[in-house]
Protein backbone atom coordinates (compact mmCIF):
# COMPACT_ATOMS: atom_id res chain seq x y z
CA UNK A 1 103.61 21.29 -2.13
CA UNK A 2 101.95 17.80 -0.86
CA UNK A 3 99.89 15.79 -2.41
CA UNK A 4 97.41 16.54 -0.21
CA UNK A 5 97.32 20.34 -0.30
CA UNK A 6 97.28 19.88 -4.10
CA UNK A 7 94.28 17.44 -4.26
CA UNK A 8 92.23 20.34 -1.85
CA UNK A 9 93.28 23.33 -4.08
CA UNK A 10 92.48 21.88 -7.59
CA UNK A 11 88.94 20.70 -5.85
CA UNK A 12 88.56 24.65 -4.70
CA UNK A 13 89.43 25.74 -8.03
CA UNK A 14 87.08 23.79 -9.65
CA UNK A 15 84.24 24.76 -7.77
CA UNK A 16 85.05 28.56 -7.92
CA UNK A 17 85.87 28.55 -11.83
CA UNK A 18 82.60 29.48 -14.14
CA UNK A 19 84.30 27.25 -16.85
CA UNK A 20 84.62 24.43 -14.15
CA UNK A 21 81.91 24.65 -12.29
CA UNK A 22 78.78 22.03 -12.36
CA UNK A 23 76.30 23.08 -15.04
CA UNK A 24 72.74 24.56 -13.55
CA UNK A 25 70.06 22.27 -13.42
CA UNK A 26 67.01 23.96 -14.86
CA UNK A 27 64.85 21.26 -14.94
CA UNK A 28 63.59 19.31 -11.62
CA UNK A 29 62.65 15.84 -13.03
CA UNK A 30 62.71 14.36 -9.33
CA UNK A 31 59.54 11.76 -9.87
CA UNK A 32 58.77 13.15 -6.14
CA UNK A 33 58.31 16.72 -6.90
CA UNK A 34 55.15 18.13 -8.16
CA UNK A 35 51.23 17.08 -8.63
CA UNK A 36 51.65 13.21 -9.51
CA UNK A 37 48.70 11.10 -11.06
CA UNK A 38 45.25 11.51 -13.35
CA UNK A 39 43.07 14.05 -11.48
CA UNK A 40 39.94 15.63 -12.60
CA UNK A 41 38.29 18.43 -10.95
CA UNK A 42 34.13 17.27 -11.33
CA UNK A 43 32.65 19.83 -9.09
CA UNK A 44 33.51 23.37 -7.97
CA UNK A 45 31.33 23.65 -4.96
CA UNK A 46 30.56 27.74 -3.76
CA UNK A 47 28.61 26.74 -0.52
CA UNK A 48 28.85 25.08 2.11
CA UNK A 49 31.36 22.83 2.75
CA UNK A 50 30.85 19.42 1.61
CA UNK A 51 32.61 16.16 3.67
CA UNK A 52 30.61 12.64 2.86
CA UNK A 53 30.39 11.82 -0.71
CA UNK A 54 29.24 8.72 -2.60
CA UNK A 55 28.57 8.19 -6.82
CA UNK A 56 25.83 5.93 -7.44
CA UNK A 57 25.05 5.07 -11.22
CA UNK A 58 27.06 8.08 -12.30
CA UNK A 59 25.16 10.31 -9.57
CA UNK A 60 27.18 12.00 -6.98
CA UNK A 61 25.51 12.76 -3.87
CA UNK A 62 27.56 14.84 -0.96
CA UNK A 63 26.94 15.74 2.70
CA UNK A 64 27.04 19.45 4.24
CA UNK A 65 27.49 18.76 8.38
CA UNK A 66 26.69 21.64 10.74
CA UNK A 67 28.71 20.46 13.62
CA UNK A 68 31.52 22.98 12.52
CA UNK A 69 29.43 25.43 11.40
CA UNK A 70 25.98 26.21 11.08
CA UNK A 71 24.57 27.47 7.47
CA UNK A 72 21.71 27.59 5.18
CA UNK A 73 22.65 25.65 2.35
CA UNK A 74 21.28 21.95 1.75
CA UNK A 75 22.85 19.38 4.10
CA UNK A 76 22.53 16.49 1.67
CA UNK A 77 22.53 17.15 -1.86
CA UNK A 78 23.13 15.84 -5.70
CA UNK A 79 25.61 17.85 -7.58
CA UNK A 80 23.51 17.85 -10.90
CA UNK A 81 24.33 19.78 -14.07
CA UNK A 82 27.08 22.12 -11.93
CA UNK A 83 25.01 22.77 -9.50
CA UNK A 84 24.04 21.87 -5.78
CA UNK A 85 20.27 20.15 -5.51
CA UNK A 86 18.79 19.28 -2.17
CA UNK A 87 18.06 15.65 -2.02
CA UNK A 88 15.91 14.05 -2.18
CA UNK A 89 13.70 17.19 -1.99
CA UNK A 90 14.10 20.67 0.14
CA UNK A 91 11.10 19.51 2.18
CA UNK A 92 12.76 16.35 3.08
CA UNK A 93 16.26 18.80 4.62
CA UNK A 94 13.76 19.20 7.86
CA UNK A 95 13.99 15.86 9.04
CA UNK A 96 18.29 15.97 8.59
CA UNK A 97 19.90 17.77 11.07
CA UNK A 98 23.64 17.50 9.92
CA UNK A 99 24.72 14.27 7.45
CA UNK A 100 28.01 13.63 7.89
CA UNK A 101 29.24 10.43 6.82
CA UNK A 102 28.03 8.42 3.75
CA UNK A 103 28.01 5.17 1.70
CA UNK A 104 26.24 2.87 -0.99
CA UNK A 105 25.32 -0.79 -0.13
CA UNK A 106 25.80 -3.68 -1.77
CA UNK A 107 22.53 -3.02 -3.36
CA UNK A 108 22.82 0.13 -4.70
CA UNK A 109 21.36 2.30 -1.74
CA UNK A 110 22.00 5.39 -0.48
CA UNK A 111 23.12 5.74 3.92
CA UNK A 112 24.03 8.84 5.61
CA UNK A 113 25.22 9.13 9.17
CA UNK A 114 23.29 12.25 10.91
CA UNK A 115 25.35 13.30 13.59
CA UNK A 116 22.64 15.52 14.97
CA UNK A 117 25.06 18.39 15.78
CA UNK A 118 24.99 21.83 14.72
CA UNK A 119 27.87 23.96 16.35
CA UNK A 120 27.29 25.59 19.99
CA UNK A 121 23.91 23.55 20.67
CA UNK A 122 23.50 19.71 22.32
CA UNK A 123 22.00 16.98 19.73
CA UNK A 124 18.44 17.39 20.17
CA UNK A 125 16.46 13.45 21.59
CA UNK A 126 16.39 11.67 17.63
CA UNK A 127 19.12 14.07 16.21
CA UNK A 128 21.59 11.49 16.09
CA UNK A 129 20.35 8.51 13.34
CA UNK A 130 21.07 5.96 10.45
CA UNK A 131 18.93 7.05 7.21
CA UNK A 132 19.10 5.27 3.97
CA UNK A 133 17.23 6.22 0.89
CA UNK A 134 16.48 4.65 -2.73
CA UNK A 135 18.40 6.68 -4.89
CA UNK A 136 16.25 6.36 -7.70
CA UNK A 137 12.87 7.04 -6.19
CA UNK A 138 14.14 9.66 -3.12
CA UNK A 139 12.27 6.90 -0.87
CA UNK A 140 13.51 6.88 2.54
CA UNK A 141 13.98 3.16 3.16
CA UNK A 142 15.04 3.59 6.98
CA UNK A 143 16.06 6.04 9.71
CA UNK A 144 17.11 3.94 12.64
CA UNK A 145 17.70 6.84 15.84
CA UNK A 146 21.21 6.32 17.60
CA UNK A 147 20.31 6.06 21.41
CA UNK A 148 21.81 3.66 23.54
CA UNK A 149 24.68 4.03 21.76
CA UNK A 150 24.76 7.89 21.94
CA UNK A 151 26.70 10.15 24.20
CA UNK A 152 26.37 13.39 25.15
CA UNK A 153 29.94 14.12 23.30
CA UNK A 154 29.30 11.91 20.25
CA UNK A 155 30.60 12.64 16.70
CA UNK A 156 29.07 10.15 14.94
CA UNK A 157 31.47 10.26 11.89
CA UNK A 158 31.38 7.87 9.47
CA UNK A 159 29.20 3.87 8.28
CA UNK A 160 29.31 1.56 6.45
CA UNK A 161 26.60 -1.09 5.75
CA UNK A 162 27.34 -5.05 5.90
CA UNK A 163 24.01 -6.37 3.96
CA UNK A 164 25.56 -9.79 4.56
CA UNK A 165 24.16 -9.68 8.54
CA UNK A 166 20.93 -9.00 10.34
CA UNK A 167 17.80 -9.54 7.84
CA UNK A 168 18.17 -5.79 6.84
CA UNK A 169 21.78 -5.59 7.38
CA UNK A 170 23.81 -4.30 9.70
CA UNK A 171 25.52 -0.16 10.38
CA UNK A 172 28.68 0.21 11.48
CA UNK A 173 29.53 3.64 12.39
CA UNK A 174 32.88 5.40 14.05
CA UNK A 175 31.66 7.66 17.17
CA UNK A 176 34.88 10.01 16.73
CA UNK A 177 33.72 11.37 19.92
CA UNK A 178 34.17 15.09 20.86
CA UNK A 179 35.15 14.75 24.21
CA UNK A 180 37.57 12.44 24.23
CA UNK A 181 35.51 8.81 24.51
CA UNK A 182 35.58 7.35 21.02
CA UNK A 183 33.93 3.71 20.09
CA UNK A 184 32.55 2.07 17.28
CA UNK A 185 28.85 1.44 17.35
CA UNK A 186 26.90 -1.24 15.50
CA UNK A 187 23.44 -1.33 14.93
CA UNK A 188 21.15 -3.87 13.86
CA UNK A 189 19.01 -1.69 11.09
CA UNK A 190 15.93 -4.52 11.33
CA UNK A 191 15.26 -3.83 15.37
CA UNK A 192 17.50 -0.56 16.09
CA UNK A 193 19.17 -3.29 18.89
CA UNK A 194 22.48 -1.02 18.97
CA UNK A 195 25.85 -0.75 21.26
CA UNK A 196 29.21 0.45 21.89
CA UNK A 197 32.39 -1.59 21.55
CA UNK A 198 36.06 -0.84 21.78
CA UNK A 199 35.42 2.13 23.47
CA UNK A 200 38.74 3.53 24.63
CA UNK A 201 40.97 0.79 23.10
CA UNK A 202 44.15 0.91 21.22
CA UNK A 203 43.04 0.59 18.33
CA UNK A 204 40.18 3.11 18.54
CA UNK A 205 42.33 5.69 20.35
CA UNK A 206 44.66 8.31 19.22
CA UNK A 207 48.32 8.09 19.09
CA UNK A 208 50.43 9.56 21.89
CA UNK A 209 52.86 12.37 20.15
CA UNK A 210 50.78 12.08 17.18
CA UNK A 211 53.06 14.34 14.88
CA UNK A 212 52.15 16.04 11.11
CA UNK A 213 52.77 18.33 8.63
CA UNK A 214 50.60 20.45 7.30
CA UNK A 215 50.31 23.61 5.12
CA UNK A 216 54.42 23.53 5.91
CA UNK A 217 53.62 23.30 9.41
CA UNK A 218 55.30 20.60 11.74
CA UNK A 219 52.51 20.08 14.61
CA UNK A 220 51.82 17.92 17.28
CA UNK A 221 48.54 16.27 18.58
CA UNK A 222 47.08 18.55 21.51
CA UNK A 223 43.88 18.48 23.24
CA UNK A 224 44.44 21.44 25.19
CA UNK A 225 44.99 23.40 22.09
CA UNK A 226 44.00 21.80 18.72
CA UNK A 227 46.07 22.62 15.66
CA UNK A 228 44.48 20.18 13.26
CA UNK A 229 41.52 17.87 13.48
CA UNK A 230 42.82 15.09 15.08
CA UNK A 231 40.50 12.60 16.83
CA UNK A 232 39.92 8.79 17.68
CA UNK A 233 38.07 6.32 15.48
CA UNK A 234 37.26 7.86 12.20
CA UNK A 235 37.62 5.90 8.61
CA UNK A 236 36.46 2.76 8.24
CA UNK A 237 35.48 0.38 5.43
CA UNK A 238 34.04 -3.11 4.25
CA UNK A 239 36.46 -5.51 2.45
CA UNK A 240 34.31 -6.33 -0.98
CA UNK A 241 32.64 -9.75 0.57
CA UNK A 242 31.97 -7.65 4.02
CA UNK A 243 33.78 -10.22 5.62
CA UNK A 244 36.22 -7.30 7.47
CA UNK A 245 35.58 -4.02 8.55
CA UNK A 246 38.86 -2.17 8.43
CA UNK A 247 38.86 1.17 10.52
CA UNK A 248 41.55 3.89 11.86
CA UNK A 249 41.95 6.89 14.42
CA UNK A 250 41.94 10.11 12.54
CA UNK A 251 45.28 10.67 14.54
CA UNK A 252 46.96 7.78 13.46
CA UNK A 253 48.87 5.99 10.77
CA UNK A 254 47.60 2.26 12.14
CA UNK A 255 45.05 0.85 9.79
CA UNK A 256 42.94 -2.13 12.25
CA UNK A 257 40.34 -4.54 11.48
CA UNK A 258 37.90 -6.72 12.52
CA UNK A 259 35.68 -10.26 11.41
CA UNK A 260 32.25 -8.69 11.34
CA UNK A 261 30.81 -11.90 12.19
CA UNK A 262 32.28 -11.49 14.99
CA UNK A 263 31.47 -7.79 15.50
CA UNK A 264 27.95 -8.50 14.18
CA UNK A 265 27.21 -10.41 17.08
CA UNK A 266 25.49 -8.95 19.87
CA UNK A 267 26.69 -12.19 22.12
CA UNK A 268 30.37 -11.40 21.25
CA UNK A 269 31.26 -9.01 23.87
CA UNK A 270 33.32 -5.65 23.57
CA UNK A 271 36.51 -7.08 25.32
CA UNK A 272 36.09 -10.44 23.28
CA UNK A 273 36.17 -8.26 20.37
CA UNK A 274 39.45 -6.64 21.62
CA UNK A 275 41.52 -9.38 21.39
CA UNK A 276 40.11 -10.39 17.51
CA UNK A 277 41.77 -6.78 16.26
CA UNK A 278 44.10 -7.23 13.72
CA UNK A 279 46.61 -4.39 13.33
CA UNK A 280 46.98 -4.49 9.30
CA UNK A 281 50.23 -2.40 9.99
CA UNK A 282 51.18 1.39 8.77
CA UNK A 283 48.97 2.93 6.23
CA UNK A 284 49.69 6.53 6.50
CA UNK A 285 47.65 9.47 8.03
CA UNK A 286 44.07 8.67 6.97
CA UNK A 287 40.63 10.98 7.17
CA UNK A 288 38.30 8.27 4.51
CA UNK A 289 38.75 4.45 3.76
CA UNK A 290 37.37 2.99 0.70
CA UNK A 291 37.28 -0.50 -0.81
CA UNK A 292 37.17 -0.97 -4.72
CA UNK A 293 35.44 -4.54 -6.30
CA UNK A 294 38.96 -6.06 -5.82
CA UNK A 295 39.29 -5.59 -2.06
CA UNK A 296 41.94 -2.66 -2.46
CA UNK A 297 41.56 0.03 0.46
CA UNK A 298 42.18 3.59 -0.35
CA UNK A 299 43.44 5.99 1.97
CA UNK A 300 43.16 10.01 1.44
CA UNK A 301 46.62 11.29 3.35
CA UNK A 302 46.38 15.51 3.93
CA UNK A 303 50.28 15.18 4.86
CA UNK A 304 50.86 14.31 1.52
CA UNK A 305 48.02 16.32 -0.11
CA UNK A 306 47.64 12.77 -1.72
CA UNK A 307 45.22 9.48 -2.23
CA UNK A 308 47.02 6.10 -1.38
CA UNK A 309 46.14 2.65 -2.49
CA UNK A 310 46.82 -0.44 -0.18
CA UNK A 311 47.14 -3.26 -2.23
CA UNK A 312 45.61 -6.53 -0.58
CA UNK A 313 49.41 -8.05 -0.32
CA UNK A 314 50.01 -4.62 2.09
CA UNK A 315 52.23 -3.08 -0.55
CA UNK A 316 51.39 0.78 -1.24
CA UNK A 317 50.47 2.74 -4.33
CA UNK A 318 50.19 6.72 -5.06
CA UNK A 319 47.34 6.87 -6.94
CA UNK A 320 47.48 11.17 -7.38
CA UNK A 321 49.66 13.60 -5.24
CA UNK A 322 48.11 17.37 -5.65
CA UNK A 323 48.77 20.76 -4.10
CA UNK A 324 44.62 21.42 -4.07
CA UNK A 325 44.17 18.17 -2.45
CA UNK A 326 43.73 20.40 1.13
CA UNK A 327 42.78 17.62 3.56
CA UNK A 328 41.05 14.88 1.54
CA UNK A 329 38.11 14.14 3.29
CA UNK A 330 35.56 11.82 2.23
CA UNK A 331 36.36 8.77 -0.24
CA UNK A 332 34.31 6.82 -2.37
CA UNK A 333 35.56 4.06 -5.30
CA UNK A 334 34.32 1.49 -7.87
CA UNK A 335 34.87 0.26 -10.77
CA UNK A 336 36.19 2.98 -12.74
CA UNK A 337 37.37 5.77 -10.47
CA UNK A 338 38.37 6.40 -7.12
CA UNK A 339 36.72 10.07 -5.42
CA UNK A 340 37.54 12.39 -2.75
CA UNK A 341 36.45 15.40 -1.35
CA UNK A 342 38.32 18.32 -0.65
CA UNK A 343 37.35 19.86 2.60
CA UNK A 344 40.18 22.17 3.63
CA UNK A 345 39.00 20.93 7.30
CA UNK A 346 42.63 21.77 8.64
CA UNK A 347 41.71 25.61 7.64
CA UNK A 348 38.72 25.91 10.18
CA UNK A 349 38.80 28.84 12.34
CA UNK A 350 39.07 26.41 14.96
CA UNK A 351 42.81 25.94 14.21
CA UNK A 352 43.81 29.34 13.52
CA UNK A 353 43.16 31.75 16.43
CA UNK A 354 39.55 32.25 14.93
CA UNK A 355 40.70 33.27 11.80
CA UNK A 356 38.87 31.09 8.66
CA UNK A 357 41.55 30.19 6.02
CA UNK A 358 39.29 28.07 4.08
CA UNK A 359 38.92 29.33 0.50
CA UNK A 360 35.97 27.95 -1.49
CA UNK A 361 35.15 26.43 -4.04
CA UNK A 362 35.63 23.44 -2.21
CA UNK A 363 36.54 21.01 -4.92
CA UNK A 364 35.45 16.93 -5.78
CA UNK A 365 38.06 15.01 -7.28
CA UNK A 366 38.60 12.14 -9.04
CA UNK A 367 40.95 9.09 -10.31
CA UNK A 368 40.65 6.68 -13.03
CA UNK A 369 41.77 3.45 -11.30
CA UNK A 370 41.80 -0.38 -13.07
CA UNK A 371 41.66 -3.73 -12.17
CA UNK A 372 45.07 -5.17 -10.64
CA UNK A 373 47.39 -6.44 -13.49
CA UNK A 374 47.37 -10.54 -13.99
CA UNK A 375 50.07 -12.00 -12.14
């Protein structure tokens, strides 16, 4: 017998004899299997389903669009003592046609984005606006109506407010854009001046061959036939000093920015501002941005079920992997805890042959975070 044949028939006896063989591992200890990170469930929502979401001196306050679905419920609320309460009254849910994206200033104010859209119907003339409130009186403080930079496919998404230009500041909002035309659009709250920039552009566009997985299913970007929401500009958010807004296509896993001096200024034109984008490199699939005090972005990720943390040297931390974290949605963090909303978007009926997967409650989440160790 060679040595060769002898080497290959101990090795087959060893794996076919029960006193030989490996031992069975019972216990999977792999530090990427399984929920990862400090979550806590803080609201169990019945109806509807929620998407913008800010906290505000311990207050959480949440936005109910319409654009995928009309219904009855509030369309910008407090969740207060486990349970939904129009804000800042049900008399003042007339003049909101469907919130969408939201924020806190630097102040301590409340902004919504009204996209103006409720499924199967145009956006009415003044549907479309900027609206801040006080959130300690319920005064409205402004409602600035999108016009000029409107289109008749706009999806205004998401803002953010840079109190640091304009005497009353200055919006910046992602026009997502449902047919196919997506920009950014930045307003000047003190005289409404508004426009469009980027529209079109790399970095506001979609990736080609845009791939994902989700709910085990490998699936590709299609407009002909959507499988997953998948769009143009989307996130965005200030760095802590508003110096930057950072910004990315739902549909990609680019993370962009841009000196809002520069974008601030109305003189500055949209091609001019083209060629100040910085790409800040990969960052993962991202619905929400958020920026804590110390200029860290987070990033929800629905093809990890997870919330990322980009650190501001571009390293990467998993702040909480979860199997209810069913497309992470909107994203909100200070001091203490970083927030997300659970919107199980990539379950509309929309994606599924008509057929509604979502299951509700629709859940809030959230994450103790803490200042960045001293180097």
């Amino acid at each position: 017998m060679n040595l060769r044949f002898s080497t290959l028939l101990l090795s087959f006896v060893a794996l076919s004899s029960p006193a030989l063989a490996a031992p069975v591992v019972k216990d999977n200890l792999d530090p990427g299997f399984g929920a990862q990170g400090q979550v806590e469930i803080i609201a169990r929502i019945p109806q509807p389903d929620p998407s913008g979401i800010a906290v505000i001196d311990g207050r959480l306050f949440l936005t109910f669009p319409k654009h995928d679905g009309d219904h009855t419920g509030p369309v910008l609320g407090e969740w207060k003592n486990n349970q939904l309460v129009p804000f800042p009254s049900t008399a003042a849910q007339k003049s909101l046609i469907s919130p969408h994206g939201m924020t806190a200033d630097s102040s301590g104010k409340l902004w919504i984005i009204d996209d103006g859209k409720i499924k199967g119907h145009a956006i009415p003339e003044g549907g479309a606006k900027i609206v801040g409130f006080d959130p300690r009186t319920g005064e409205q403080i402004a409602s600035v109506p999108l016009k000029e930079a409107l289109r008749p496919g706009s999806h205004m998404n998401d803002l953010r407010i840079d109190l640091t230009h304009g005497t009353k500041g200055t919006a910046y909002v992602t026009d997502s854009s449902f047919d196919g035309h997506p920009a950014l659009v930045v307003v000047d709250l003190a005289s409404g001046r508004q426009r469009r920039v980027l529209e079109n552009t790399v970095s506001i566009l979609p990736d080609h061959g845009y791939q994902t997985v989700l709910d085990g299913r490998v699936l590709h970007m299609d407009t002909q036939k959507p499988a997953f929401p998948a769009s143009g500009a989307d996130g965005l958010t200030l760095s802590a000093d508003s110096t930057r807004l950072y910004y990315a296509p739902l549909a990609s896993r680019r993370l962009y920015s841009l000196p809002t001096d520069r974008l601030a200024d109305f003189s500055v034109t949209s091609d001019e501002l083209a060629h100040l984008v910085t790409d800040e490199g990969e960052k993962g699939a991202a619905d929400g941005l958020a920026t804590d005090p110390w200029n860290r972005i987070y990033t929800t990720a629905a093809d990890h079920d997870a919330v990322f943390r980009r650190n501001t040297d571009g390293s990467f931390d998993l702040i909480a992997a979860d199997p209810r974290f069913v497309w992470p949605d909107g994203i909100f963090a200070n001091a203490h805890y970083v927030y997300v909303v659970l919107g199980q978007w990539s379950r509309l009926p929309l994606f599924h042959n008509g057929q509604d997967l979502r299951r509700p409650p629709y859940l809030i989440a959230r994450m103790p975070i803490a200042p960045p160790a001293a180097n």
